[in-house]
N, C-alpha and C. Protein backbone atom coordinates (compact mmCIF):
# COMPACT_ATOMS: atom_id res chain seq x y z
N UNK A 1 19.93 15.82 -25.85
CA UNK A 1 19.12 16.45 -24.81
C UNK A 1 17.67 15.99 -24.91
N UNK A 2 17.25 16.23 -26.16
CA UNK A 2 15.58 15.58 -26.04
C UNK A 2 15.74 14.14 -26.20
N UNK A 3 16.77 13.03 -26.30
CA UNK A 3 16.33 11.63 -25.95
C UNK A 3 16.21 11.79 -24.16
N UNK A 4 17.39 12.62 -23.47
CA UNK A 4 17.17 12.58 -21.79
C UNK A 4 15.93 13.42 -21.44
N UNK A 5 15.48 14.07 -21.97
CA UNK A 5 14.00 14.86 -21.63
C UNK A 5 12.82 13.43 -21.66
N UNK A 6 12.63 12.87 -23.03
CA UNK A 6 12.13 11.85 -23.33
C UNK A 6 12.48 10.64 -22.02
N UNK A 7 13.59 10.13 -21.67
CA UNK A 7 13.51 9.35 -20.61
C UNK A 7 13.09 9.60 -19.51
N UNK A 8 13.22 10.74 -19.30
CA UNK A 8 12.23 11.41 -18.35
C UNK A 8 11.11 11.97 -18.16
N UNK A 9 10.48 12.28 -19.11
CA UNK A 9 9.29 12.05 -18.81
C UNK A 9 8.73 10.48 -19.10
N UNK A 10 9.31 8.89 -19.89
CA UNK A 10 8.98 8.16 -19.68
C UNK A 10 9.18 7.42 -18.17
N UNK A 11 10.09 8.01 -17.51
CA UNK A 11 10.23 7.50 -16.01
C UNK A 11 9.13 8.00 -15.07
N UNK A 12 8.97 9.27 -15.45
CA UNK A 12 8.26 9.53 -14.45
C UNK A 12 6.77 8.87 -14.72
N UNK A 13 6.20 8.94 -16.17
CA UNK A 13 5.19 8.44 -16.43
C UNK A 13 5.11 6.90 -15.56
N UNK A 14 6.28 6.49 -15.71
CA UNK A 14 6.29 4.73 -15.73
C UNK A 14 5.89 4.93 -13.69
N UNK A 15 6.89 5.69 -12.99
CA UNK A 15 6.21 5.55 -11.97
C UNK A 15 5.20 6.02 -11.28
N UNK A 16 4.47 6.90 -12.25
CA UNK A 16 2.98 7.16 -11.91
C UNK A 16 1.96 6.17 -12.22
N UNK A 17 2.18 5.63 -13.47
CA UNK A 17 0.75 4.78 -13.50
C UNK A 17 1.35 3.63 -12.50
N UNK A 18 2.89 3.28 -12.48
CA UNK A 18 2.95 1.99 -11.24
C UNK A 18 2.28 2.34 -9.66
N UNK A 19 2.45 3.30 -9.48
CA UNK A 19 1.57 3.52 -8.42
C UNK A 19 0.02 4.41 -7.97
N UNK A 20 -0.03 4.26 -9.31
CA UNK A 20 -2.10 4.73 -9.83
C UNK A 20 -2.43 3.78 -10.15
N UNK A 21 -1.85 2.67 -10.82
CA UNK A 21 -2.41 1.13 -10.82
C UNK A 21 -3.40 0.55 -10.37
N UNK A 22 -2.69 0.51 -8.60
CA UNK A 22 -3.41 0.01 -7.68
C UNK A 22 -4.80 0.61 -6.77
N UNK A 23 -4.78 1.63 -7.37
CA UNK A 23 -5.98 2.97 -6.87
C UNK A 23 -7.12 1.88 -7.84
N UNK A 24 -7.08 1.40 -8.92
CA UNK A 24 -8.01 0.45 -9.44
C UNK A 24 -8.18 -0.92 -9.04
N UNK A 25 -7.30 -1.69 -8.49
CA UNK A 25 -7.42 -3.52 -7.98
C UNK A 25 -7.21 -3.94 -6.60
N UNK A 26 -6.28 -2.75 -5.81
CA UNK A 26 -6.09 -3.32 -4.82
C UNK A 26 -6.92 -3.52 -3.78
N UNK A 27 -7.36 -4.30 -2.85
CA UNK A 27 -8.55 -4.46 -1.80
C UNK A 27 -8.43 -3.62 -1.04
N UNK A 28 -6.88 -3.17 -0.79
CA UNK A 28 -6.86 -2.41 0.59
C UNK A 28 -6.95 -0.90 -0.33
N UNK A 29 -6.59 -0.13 -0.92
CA UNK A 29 -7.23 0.83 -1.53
C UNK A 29 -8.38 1.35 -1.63
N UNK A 30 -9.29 0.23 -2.25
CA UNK A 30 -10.80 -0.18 -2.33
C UNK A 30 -11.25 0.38 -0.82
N UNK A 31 -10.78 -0.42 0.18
CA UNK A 31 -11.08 -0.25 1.75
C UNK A 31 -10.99 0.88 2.37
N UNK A 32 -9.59 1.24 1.97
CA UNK A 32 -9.06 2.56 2.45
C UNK A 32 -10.55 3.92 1.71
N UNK A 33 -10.64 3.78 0.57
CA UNK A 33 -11.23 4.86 0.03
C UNK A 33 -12.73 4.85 0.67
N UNK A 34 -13.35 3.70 0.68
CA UNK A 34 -14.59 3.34 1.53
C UNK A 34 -14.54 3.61 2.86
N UNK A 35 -13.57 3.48 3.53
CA UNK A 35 -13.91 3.90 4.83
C UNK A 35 -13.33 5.68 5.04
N UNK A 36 -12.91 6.13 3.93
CA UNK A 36 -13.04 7.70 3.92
C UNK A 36 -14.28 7.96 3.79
N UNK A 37 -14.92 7.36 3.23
CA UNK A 37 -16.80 7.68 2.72
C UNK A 37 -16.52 8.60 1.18
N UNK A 38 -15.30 7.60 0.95
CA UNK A 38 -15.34 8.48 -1.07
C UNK A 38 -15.71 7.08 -1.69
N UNK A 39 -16.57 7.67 -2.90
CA UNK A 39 -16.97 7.24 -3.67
C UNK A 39 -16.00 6.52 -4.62
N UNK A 40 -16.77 5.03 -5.40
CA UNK A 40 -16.08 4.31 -6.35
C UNK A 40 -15.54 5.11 -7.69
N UNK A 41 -16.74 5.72 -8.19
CA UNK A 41 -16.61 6.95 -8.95
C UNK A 41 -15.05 8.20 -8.78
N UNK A 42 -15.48 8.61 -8.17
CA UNK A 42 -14.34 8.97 -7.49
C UNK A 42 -12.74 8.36 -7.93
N UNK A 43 -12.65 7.64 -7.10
CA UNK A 43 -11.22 6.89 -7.06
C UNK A 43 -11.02 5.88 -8.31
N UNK A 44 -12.13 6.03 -9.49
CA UNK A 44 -12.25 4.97 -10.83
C UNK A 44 -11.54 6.42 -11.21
N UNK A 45 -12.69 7.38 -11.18
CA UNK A 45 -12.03 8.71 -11.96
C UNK A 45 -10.80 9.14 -11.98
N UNK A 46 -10.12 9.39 -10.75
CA UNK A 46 -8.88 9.90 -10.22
C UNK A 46 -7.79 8.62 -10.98
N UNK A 47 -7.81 8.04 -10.75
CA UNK A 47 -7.22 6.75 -11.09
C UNK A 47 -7.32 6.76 -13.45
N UNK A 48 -8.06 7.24 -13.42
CA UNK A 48 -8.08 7.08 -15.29
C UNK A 48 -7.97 8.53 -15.28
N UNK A 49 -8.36 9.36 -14.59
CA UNK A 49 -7.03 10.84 -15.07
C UNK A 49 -5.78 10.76 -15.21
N UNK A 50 -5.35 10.44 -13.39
CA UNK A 50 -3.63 10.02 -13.79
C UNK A 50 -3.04 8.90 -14.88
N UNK A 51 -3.57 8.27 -14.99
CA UNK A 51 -3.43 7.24 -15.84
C UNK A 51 -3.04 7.58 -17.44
N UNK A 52 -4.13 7.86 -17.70
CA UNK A 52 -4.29 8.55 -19.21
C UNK A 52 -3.18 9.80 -19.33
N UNK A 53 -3.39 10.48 -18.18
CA UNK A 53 -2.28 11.47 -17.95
C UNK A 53 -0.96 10.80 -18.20
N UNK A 54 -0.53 10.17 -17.65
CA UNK A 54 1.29 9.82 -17.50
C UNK A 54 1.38 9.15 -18.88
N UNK A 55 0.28 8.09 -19.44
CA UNK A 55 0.63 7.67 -20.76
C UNK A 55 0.98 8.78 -21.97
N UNK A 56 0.02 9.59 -21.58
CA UNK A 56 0.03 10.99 -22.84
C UNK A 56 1.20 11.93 -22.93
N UNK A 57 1.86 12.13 -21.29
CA UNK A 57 2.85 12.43 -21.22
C UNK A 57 4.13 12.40 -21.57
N UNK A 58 4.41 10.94 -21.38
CA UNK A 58 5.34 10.37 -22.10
C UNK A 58 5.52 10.52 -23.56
N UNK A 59 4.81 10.76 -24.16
CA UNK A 59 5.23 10.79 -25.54
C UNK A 59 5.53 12.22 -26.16
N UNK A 60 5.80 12.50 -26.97
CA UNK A 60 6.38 13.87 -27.46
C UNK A 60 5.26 14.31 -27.96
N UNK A 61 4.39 14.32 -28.67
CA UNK A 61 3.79 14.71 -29.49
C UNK A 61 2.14 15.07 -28.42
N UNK A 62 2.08 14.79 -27.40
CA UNK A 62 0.98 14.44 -26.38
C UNK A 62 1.33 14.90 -25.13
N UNK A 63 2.30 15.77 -25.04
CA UNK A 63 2.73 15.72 -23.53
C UNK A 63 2.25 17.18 -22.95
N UNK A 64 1.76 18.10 -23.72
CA UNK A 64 0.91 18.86 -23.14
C UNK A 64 -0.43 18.59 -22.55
N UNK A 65 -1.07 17.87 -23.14
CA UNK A 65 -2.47 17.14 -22.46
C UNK A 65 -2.02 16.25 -21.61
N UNK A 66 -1.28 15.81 -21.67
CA UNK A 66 -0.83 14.82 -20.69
C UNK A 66 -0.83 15.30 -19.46
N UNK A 67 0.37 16.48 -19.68
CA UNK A 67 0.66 17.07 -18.34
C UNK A 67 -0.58 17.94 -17.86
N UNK A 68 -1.67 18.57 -18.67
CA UNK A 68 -2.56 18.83 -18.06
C UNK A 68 -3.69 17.71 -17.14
N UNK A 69 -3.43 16.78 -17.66
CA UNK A 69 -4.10 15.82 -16.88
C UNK A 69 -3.50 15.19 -15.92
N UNK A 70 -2.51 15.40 -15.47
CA UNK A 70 -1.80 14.99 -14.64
C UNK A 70 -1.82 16.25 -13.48
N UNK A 71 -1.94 17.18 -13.76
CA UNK A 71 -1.65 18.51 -13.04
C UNK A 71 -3.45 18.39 -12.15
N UNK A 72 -4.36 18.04 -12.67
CA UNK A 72 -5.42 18.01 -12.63
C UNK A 72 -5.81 16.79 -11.51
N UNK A 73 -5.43 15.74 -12.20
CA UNK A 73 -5.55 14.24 -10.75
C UNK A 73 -4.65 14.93 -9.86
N UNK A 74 -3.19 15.63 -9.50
CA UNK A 74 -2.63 15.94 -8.81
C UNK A 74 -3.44 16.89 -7.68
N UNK A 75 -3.88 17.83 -8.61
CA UNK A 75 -4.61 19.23 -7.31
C UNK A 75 -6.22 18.04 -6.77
N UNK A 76 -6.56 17.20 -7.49
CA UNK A 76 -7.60 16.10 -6.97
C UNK A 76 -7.24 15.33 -5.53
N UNK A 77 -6.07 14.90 -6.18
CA UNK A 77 -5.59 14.04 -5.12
C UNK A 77 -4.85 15.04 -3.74
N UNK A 78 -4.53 16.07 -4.23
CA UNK A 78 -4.26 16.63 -2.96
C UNK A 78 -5.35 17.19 -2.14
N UNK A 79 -6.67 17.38 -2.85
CA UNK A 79 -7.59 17.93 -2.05
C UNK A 79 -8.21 16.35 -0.65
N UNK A 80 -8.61 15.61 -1.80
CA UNK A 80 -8.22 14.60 -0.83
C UNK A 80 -7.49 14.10 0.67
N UNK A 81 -6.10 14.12 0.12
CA UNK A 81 -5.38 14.38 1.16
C UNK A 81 -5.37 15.36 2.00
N UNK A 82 -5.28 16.17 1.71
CA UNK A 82 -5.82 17.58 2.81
C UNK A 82 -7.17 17.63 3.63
N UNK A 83 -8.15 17.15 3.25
CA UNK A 83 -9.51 16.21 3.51
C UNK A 83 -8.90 15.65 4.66
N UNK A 84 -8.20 14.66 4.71
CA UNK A 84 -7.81 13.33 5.05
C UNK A 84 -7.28 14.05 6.53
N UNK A 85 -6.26 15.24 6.49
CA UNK A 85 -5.60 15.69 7.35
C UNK A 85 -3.85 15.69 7.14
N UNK A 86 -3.73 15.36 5.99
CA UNK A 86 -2.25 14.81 5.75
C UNK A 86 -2.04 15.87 4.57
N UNK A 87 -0.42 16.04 4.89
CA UNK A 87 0.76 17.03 3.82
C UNK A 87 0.73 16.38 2.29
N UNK A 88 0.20 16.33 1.20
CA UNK A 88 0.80 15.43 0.37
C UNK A 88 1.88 16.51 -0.43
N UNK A 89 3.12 16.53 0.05
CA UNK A 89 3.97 16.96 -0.21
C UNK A 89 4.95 16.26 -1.39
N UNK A 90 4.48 15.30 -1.52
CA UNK A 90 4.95 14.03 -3.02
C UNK A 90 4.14 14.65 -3.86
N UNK A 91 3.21 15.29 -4.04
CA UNK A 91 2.42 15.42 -5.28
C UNK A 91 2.74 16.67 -5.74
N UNK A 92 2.83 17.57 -5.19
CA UNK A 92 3.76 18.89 -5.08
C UNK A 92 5.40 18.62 -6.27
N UNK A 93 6.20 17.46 -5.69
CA UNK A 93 6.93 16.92 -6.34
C UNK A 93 6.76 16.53 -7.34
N UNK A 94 5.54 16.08 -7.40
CA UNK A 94 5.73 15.27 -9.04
C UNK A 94 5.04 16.35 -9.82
N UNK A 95 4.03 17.20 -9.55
CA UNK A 95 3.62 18.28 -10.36
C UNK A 95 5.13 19.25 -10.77
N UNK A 96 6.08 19.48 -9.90
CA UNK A 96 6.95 20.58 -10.01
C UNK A 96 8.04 19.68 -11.50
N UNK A 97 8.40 17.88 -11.22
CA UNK A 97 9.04 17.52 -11.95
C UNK A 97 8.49 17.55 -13.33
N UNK A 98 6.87 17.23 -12.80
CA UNK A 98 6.32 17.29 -14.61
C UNK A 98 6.12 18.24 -15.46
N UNK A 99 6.31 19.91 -14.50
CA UNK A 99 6.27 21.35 -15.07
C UNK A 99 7.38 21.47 -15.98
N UNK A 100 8.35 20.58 -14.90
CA UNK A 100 10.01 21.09 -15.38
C UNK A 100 10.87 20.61 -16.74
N UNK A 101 10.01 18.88 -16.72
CA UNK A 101 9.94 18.28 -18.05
C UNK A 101 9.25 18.73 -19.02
N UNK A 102 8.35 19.08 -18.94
CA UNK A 102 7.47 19.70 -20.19
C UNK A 102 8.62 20.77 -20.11
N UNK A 103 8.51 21.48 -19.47
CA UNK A 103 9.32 22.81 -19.93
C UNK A 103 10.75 22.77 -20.91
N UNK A 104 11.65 21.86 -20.40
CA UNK A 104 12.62 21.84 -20.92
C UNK A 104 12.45 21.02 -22.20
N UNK A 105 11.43 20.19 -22.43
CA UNK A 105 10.91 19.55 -23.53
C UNK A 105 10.72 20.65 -25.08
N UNK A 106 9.72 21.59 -23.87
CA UNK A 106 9.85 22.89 -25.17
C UNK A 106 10.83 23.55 -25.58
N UNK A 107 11.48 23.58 -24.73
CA UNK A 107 12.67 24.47 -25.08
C UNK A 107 13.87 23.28 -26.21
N UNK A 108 13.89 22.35 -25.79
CA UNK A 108 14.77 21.69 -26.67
C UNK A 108 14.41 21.10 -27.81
N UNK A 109 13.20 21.82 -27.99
CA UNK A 109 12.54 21.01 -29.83
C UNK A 109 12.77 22.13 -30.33
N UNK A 110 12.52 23.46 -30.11
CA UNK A 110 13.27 24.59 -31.87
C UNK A 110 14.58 24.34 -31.58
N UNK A 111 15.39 24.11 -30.95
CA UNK A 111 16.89 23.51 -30.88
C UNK A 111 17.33 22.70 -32.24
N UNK A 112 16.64 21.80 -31.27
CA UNK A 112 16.70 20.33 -32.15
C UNK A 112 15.94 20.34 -33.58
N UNK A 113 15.14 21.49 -33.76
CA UNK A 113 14.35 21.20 -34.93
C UNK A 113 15.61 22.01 -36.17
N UNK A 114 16.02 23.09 -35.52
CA UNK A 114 17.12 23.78 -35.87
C UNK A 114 18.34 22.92 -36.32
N UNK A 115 18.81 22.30 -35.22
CA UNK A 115 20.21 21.64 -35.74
C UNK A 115 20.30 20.34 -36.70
N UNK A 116 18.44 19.79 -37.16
CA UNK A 116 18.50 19.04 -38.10
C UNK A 116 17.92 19.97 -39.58
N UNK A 117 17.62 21.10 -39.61
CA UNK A 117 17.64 21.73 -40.63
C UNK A 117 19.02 22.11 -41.43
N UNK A 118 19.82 22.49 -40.41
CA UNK A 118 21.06 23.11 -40.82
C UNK A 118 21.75 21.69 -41.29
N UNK A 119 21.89 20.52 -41.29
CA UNK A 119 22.35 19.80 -41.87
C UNK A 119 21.87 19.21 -43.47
């Protein structure tokens, strides 16, 4: 159970920073955020929250800060979007999957911490 908790929160990590990546290099990003009238600051910041977030996540030992930093670029990025005029109803999603992983994460380590004592 905690190696499939573990792949999951490395999946999800893996497709957050793949698509927070580009919030740092891409031109049209760059463009897009400039012609909102948001700042470089801004979208550098948002971009190394989630970031740092999904890496920290992924790992066992880090995945409470993680997920707080992730929970954090999330309510960011939705204010944004709501700004913007748009549902971000994906971020909603990935906050609810990353609640649900941490959660079951906790729950399956006194388990697991249990069933390697008893041996």
């Amino acid at each position: 159970m905690r190696l499939t908790l573990a792949s999951g929160r490395g999946l999800l990590a893996g497709w957050l920073l793949a698509h927070t990546f580009p919030l740092l290099i891409s031109h049209q990003e760059i463009g897009a955020w400039s012609a909102m009238g948001l700042g470089d600051r801004l979208r550098i910041g948002l971009a190394a929250i989630e970031l740092l977030g999904a890496v920290l996540f992924a790992f066992e030992a880090t995945v409470t800060t993680g997920l707080a930093l992730l929970l954090t670029a999330f309510v960011i990025a939705a204010l944004i979007h709501v700004r913007q005029g748009q549902v971000p109803w994906w971020l909603a999603g990935y906050a609810l999957a990353a609640v649900l992983l941490r959660y079951f994460s906790r729950r399956a380590a006194p388990a697991a911490a249990s069933g390697t004592a008893a041996r």
